[in-house]
Structures are given as C-alpha cells and as structure tokens.
Protein backbone atom coordinates (compact mmCIF):
# COMPACT_ATOMS: atom_id res chain seq x y z
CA UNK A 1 300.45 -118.29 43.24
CA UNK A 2 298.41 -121.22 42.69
CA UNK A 3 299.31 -123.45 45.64
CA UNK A 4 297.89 -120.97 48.21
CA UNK A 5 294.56 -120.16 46.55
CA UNK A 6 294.71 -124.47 46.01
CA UNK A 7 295.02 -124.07 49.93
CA UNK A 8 292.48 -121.60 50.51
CA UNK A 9 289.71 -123.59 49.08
CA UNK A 10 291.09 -126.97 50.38
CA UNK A 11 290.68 -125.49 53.50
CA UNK A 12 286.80 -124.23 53.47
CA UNK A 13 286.24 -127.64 51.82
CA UNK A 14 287.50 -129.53 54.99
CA UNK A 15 285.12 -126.66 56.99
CA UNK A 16 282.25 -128.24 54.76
CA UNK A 17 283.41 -131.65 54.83
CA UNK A 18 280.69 -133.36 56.68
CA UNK A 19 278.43 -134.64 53.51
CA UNK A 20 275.10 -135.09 55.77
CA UNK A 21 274.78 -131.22 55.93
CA UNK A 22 277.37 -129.97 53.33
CA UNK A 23 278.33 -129.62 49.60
CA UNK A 24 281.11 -128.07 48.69
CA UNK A 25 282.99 -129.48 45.36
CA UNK A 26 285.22 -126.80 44.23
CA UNK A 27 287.84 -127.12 40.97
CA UNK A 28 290.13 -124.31 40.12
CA UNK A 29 289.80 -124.60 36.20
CA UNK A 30 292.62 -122.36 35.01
CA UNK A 31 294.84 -119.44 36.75
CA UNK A 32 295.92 -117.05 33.38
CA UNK A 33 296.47 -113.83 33.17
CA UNK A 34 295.57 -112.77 37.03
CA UNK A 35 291.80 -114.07 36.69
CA UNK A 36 291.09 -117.80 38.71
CA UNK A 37 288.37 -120.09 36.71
CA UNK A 38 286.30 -122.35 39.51
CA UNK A 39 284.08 -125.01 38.34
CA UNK A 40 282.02 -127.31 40.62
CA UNK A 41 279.16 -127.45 42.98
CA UNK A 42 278.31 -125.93 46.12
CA UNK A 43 274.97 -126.08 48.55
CA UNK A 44 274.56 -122.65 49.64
CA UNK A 45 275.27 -119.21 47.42
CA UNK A 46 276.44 -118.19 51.09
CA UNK A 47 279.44 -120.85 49.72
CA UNK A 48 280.39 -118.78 47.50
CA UNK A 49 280.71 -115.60 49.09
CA UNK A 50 283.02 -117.50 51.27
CA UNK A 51 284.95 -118.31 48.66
CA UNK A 52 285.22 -114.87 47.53
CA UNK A 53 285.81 -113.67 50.05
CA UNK A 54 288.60 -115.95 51.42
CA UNK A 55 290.84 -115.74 47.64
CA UNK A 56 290.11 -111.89 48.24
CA UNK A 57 291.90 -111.63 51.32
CA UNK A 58 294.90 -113.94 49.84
CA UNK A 59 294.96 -112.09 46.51
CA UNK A 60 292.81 -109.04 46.00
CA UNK A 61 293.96 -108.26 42.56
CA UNK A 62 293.12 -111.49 41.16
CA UNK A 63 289.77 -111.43 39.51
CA UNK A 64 287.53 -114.86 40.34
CA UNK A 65 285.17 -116.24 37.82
CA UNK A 66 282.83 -118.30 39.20
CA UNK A 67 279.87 -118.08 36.88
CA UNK A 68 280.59 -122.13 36.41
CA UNK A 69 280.20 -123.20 40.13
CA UNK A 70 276.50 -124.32 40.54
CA UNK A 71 274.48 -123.39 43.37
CA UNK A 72 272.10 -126.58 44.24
CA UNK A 73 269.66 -124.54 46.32
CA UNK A 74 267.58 -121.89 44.38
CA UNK A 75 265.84 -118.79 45.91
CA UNK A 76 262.40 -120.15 45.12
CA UNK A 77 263.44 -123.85 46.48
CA UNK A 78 261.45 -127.08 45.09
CA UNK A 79 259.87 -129.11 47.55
CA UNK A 80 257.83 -132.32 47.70
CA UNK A 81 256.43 -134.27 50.12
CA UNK A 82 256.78 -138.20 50.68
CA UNK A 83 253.91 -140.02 49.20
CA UNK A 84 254.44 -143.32 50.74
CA UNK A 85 254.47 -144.70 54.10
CA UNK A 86 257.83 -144.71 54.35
CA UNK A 87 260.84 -144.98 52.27
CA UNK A 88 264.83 -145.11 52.48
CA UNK A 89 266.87 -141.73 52.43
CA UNK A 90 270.11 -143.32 50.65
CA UNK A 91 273.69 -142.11 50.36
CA UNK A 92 273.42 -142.25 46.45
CA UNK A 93 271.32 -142.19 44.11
CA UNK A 94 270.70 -145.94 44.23
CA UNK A 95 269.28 -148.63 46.40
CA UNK A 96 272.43 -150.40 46.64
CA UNK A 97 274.00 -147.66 48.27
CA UNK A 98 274.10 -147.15 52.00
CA UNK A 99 270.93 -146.25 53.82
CA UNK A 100 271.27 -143.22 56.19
CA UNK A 101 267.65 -142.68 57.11
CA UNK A 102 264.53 -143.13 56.53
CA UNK A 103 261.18 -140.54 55.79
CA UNK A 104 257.78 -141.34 56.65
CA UNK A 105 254.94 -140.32 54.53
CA UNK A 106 253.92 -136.72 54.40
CA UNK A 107 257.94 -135.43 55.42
CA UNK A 108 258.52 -132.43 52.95
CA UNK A 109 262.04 -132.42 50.98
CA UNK A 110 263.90 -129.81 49.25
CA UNK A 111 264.69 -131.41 45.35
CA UNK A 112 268.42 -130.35 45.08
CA UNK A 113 269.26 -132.40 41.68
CA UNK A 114 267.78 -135.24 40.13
CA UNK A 115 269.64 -138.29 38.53
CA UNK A 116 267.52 -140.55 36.55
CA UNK A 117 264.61 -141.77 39.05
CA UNK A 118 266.27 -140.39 42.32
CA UNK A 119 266.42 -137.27 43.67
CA UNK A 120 269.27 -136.12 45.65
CA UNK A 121 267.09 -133.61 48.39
CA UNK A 122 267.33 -131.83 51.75
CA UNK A 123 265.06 -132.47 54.90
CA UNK A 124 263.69 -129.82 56.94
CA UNK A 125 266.77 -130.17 59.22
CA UNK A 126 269.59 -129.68 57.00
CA UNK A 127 270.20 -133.70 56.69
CA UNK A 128 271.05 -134.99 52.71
CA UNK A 129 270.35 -137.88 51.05
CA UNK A 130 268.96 -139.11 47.74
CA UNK A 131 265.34 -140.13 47.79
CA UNK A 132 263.64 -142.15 44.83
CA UNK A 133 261.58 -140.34 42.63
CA UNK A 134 258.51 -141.91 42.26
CA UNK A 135 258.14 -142.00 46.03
CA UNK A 136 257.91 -138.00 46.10
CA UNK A 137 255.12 -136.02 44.60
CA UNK A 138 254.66 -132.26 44.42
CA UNK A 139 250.95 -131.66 46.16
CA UNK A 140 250.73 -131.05 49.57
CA UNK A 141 249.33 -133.03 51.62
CA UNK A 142 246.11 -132.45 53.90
CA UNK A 143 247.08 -130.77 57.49
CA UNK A 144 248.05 -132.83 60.12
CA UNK A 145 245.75 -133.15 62.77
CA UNK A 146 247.34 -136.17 64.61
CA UNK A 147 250.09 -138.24 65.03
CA UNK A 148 250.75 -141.95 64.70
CA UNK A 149 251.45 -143.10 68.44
CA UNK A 150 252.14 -147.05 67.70
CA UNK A 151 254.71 -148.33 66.03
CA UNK A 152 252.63 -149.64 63.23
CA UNK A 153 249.11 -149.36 62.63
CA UNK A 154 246.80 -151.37 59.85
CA UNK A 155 244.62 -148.96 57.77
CA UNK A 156 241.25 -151.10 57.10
CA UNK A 157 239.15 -150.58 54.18
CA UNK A 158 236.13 -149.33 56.66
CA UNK A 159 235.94 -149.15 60.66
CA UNK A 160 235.84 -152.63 62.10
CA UNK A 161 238.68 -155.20 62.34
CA UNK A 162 236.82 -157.41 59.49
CA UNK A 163 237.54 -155.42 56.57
CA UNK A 164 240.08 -155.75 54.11
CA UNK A 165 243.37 -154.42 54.64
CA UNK A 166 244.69 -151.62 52.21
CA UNK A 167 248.26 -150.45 54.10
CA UNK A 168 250.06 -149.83 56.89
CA UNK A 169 251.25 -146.77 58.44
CA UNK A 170 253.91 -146.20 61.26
CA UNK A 171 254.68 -144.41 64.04
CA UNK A 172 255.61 -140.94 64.47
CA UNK A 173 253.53 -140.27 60.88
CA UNK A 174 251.39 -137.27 61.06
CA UNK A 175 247.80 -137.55 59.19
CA UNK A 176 244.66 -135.91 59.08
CA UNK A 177 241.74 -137.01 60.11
CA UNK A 178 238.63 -137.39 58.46
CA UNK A 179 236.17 -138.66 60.68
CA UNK A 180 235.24 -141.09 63.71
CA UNK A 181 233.21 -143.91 64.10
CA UNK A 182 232.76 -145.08 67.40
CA UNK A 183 236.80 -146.44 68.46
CA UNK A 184 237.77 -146.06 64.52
CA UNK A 185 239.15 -142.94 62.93
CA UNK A 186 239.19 -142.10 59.27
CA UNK A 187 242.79 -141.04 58.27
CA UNK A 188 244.41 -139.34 55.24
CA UNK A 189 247.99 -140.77 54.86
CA UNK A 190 249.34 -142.26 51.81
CA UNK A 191 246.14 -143.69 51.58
CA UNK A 192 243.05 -143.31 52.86
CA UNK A 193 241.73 -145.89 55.49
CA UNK A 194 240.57 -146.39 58.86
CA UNK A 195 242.38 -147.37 61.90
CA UNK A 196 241.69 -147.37 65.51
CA UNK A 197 241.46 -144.36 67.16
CA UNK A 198 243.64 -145.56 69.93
CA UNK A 199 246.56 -145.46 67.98
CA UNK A 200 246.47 -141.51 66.83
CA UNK A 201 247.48 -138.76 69.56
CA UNK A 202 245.89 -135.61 68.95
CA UNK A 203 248.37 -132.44 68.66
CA UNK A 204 246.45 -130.80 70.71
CA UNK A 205 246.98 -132.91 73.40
CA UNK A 206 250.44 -133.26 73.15
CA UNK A 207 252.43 -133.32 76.86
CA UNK A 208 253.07 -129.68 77.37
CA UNK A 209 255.51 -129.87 80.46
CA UNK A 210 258.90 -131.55 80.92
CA UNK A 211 257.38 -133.74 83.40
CA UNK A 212 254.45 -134.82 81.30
CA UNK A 213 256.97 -135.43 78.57
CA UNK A 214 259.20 -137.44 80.60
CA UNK A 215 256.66 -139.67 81.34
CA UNK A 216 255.32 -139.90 77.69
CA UNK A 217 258.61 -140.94 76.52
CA UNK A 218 259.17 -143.73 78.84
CA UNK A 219 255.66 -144.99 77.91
CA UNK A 220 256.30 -144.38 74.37
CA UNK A 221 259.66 -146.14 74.31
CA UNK A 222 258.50 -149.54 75.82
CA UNK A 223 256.73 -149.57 72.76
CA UNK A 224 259.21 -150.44 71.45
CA UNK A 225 260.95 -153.49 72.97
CA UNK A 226 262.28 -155.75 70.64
CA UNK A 227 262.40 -154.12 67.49
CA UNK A 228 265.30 -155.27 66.09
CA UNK A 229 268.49 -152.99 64.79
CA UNK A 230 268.95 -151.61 61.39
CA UNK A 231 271.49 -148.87 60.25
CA UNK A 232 269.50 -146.15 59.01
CA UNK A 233 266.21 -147.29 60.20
CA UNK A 234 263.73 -145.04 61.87
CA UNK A 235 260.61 -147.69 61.98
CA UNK A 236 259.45 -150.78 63.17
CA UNK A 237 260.78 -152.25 60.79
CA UNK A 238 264.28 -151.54 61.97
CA UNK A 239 265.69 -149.56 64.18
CA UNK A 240 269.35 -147.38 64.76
CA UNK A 241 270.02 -145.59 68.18
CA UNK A 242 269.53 -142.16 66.51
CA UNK A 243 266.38 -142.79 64.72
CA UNK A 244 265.38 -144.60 68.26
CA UNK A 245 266.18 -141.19 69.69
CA UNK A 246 264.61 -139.31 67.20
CA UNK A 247 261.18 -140.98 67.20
CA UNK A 248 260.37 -141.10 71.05
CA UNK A 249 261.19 -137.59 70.62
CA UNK A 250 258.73 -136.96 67.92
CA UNK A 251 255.48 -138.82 69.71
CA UNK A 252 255.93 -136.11 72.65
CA UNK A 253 255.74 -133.13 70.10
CA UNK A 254 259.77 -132.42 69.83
CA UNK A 255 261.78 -132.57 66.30
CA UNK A 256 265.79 -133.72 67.42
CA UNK A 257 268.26 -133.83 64.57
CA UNK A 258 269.34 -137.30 63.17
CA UNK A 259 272.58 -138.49 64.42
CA UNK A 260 273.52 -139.18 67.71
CA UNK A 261 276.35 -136.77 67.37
CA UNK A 262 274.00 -134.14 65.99
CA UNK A 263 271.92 -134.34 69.19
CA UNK A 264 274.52 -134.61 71.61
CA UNK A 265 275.90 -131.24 69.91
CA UNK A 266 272.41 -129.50 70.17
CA UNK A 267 271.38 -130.74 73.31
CA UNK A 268 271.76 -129.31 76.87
CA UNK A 269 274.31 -130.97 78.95
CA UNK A 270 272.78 -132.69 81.72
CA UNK A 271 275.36 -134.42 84.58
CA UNK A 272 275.05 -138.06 84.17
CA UNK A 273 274.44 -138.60 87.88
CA UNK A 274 271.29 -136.16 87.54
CA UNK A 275 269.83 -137.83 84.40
CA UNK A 276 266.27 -138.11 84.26
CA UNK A 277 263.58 -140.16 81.96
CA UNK A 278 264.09 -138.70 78.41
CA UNK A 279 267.76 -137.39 78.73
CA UNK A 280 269.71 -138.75 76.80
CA UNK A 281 273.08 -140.56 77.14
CA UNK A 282 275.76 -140.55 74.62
CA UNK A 283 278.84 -143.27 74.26
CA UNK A 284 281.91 -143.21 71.60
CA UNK A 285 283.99 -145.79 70.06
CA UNK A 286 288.07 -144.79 70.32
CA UNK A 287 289.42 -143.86 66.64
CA UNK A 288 285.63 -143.35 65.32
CA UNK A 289 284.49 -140.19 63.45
CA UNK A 290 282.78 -138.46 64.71
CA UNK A 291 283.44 -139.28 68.17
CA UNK A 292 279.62 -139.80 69.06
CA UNK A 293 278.91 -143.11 67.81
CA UNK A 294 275.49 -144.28 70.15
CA UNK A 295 273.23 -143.20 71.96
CA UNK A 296 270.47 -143.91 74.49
CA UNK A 297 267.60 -142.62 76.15
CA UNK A 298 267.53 -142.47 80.27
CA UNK A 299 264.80 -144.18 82.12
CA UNK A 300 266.09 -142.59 85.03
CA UNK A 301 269.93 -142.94 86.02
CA UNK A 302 271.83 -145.07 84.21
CA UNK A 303 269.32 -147.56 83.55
CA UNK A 304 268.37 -146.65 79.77
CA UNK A 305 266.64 -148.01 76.53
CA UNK A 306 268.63 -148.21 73.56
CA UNK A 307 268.47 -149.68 69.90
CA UNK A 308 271.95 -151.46 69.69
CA UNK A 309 273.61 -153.44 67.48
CA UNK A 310 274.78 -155.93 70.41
CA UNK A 311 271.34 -156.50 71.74
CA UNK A 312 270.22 -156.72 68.02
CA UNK A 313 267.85 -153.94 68.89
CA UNK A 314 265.55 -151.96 71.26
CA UNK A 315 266.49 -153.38 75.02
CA UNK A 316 267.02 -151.79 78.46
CA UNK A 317 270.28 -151.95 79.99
CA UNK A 318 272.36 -150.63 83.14
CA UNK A 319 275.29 -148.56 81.77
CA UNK A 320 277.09 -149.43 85.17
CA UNK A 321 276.15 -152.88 84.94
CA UNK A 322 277.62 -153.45 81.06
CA UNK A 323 281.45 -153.38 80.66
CA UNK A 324 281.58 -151.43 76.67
CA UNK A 325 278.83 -148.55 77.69
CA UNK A 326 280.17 -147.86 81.39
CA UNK A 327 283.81 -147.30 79.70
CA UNK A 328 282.64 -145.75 76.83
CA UNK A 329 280.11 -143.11 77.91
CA UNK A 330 280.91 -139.35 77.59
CA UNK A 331 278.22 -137.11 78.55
CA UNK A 332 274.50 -136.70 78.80
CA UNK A 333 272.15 -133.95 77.21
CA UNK A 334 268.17 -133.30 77.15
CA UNK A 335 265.75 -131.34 74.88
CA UNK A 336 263.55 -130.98 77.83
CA UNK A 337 262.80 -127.58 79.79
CA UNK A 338 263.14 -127.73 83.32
C-alpha cells in the first residue's frame, strides 16, 4: 500500500515543483498499523488539505498524521520591510548562492524561516528567496508619496549639489517626501537626504491611460541604455530582461511579476504584428525550462529594448533584423488597457 500513497504525494510535489512560488517537502515517516506518519515542510496549510485530501481518496481508512509537517506561513504572517537601498534576494541562505532578484528599499517581505543571519521570505507577489537579516527591519516605513524616476539618484546632505554625499537611491524606489526647496526635495528612504526634485514622479501624477503609459515607458526605458546585464539584477547596477521588464513597468504605476515566463503567463496576448510601445515580446531557448527564457519590451513593432546577455545589456534591436530573436520568438502580451 505504500507505493501508491509514495505516488500520491510525488505527484502534488511535481504540481508544486516550481521553488520561486512553492514549498512542498513531504516524507512519509512510517506506514504501521493503517495510520501514515508525514514529516516535512510545506508553504501553505491549503498544502495540506491537499494532501489529505488526495491519500483520502486513495485510502479512506487509513488515518494520516501530519501534526509533524510544518506550515511556513502563519495566520498572523511576519513581515518586514527592506531597510537598505537595495539588496540581493538569493536562492539560499548565503551570498554565494545564486542571485534571483533583487529588493529595493522600503519592499515589504513575509519572514518564512530564519537561518543564522538570513531570512528565507516571500514578496508581495508570491516570489521566494532568502534575504539577509540585517538588511530587514520590522518598522514600517513612512508612506510613499513618490517614486524614484532615474535610475540612480545621489541623496545630498542638504539641497544644493555642494553638499556632502550620504547615499544613493535607485529607480523604481518609492519614498516620502519631506519637503521642497526650490528644485530639491527632502526624501525619507533608507536615509534621509535631499535630491533633486526632477528625479521623483509624484503618484498622483502617474500616466492614467494606456496611451499616456505607452509613451512613459518608452521615455522611461531609454533611460536606460547601456546598463549592462546581470542575472538577477533589477538596478542600475545590473540589469536581467525580467527585472528590465519589471521596472519600466513600475515607473508608469503597474506591479508585473518577476520572470519573463511569469509575465508572459499573466499577460494579455497581443499579435506580434499589432504590438505597440510597452507590449511586450517574449523569446525561448529549445530544451530550456521553462520555455520562456527572455524577454523584451516593444517600441513599436518589432523594434524593441531589451537587457540581454549578448548585447551585455540594455540595447534596442530589430527582432526581424537579428537571426537568434526572429527564430526564437513566441508570442507577445501587454499589461496595458486598451
């Protein structure tokens, strides 16, 4: 009897299998006298009603103990706030593992399980990753009134150019501000400096229509040029397609998911003939998982911007005119309303 409940969970772990959004580490214990022992770890407690549920269907009158599977997220959930400018979201609890992301200061994490000085947490969208401790703090932080709109911005020590230099903060960071003087603007971040005022865009001025955002993005995206490419980067300090994706999204007001196969999957499908400025265009690589591997964002056509590792970063290119993208394109999508 133990092979098919073996089977049962093997198969709900391979329906959880994709570690950026999922958990599921399940151990049958012992099988003795018609009761099934599970040890392990699992995100959601929805997790384990599947479970339940599933060995219920396959053997109702064994009895399931699963008082020794742990449930990472509680019912009154633990979350923090990044209390630096920006930091690495890594794939273990180490910064010698991979990087998958990075957060920018202010970005509010759910604390899962902590390992020593790391933190193993989940972002507002679902995506996982272990954070470093120290980096995190539990106070909230002051409500954002604006939105870093360059790609990095120098917070002075008062509001002229001649003052000394206490940080930096980047793009897509939301702050509060303080107070103006003349073109300077007081701001609340990780610290507290001044910057110009050029460089914040008000949420309440955000671009409201598709066209306005359209427009916005392909502003907002030449910002860009250059920066070079760096798996897991979301900054001007480095770049990946996604987080290239993700960002221009975020200066016109709109929150995408991470990976380029996450926003291909959430987006609405566009035809690549009728893609406008701020759709965006998705490629694969054959024998890849997942089978979105890059993406871009339309200027109009095929002519896009993209953060790629053969340009070593953020460049425009022709997908017609470039012999891997034409053959290796697969759709188009857009977040923005018609």
């Amino acid at each position: 009897m133990i092979e098919p409940l073996q089977k049962a969970l093997d198969d709900l772990a391979r329906e959880h299998r994709d570690w950026r959004e999922h958990l599921f580490e399940i151990k049958i214990g012992s099988y003795e006298a018609n009761k099934l022992i599970l040890s392990g770890r699992v995100l959601e407690a929805a997790n384990l009603n599947e479970i339940r549920q599933a060995l219920a269907q396959l053997a109702p009158s064994i009895l399931v103990d699963d008082t020794s599977v742990e449930v990472l997220r509680r019912s009154e959930p633990r979350l923090m706030q990044v209390a630096t400018n920006l930091t690495g979201l890594q794939r273990g609890p180490g910064w010698l593992t991979e990087q998958i992301s990075q957060l920018l200061f202010g970005v509010q994490v759910e604390v899962l399980e902590e390992k020593e000085r790391w933190a193993y947490v989940r972002c507002s969208d679902g995506y996982l990753g272990w954070a470093y401790l120290p980096y995190l703090r539990s106070e909230p932080t002051l409500p954002a009134t604006h939105l870093v709109r360059v790609p990095l911005a120098e917070l002075r020590a008062g509001p002229r150019a001649g003052t000394d230099l206490l940080s930096r903060v980047y793009g897509g960071t939301f702050v509060h501000m303080r107070s103006v003087q003349g073109e300077w603007a007081q701001i609340e971040a990780h610290v507290r400096g001044w910057m110009p005022l050029t460089g914040l865009r008000d949420l309440q001025s955000l671009p409201r229509t598709a066209a306005d955002r359209r427009a916005q993005m392909a502003r907002d995206a030449f910002t860009l040029m250059g920066v070079p490419y760096l798996w897991g980067g979301t900054s001007v300090n480095g770049i990946d397609c996604s987080g290239f994706a993700q960002l221009v999204h975020r200066w016109s007001g709109m929150t995408i998911r991470r990976d380029a196969d996450m926003q291909m999957s959430d987006g609405k499908p566009v035809a690549p003939e009728t893609m406008q400025p701020g759709d965006l265009a998705f490629f694969t690589e054959h024998g890849k998982e997942p089978a979105v591997t890059h993406v871009g964002i339309s200027l109009g056509g095929w002519r896009m911007i993209h953060s790629s590792r053969s340009r070593n970063g953020v460049y425009v290119d022709d997908i017609q005119q470039v012999g891997h993208l034409r053959d290796n394109f697969i759709g188009a999508a857009a977040y923005l309303d018609s």
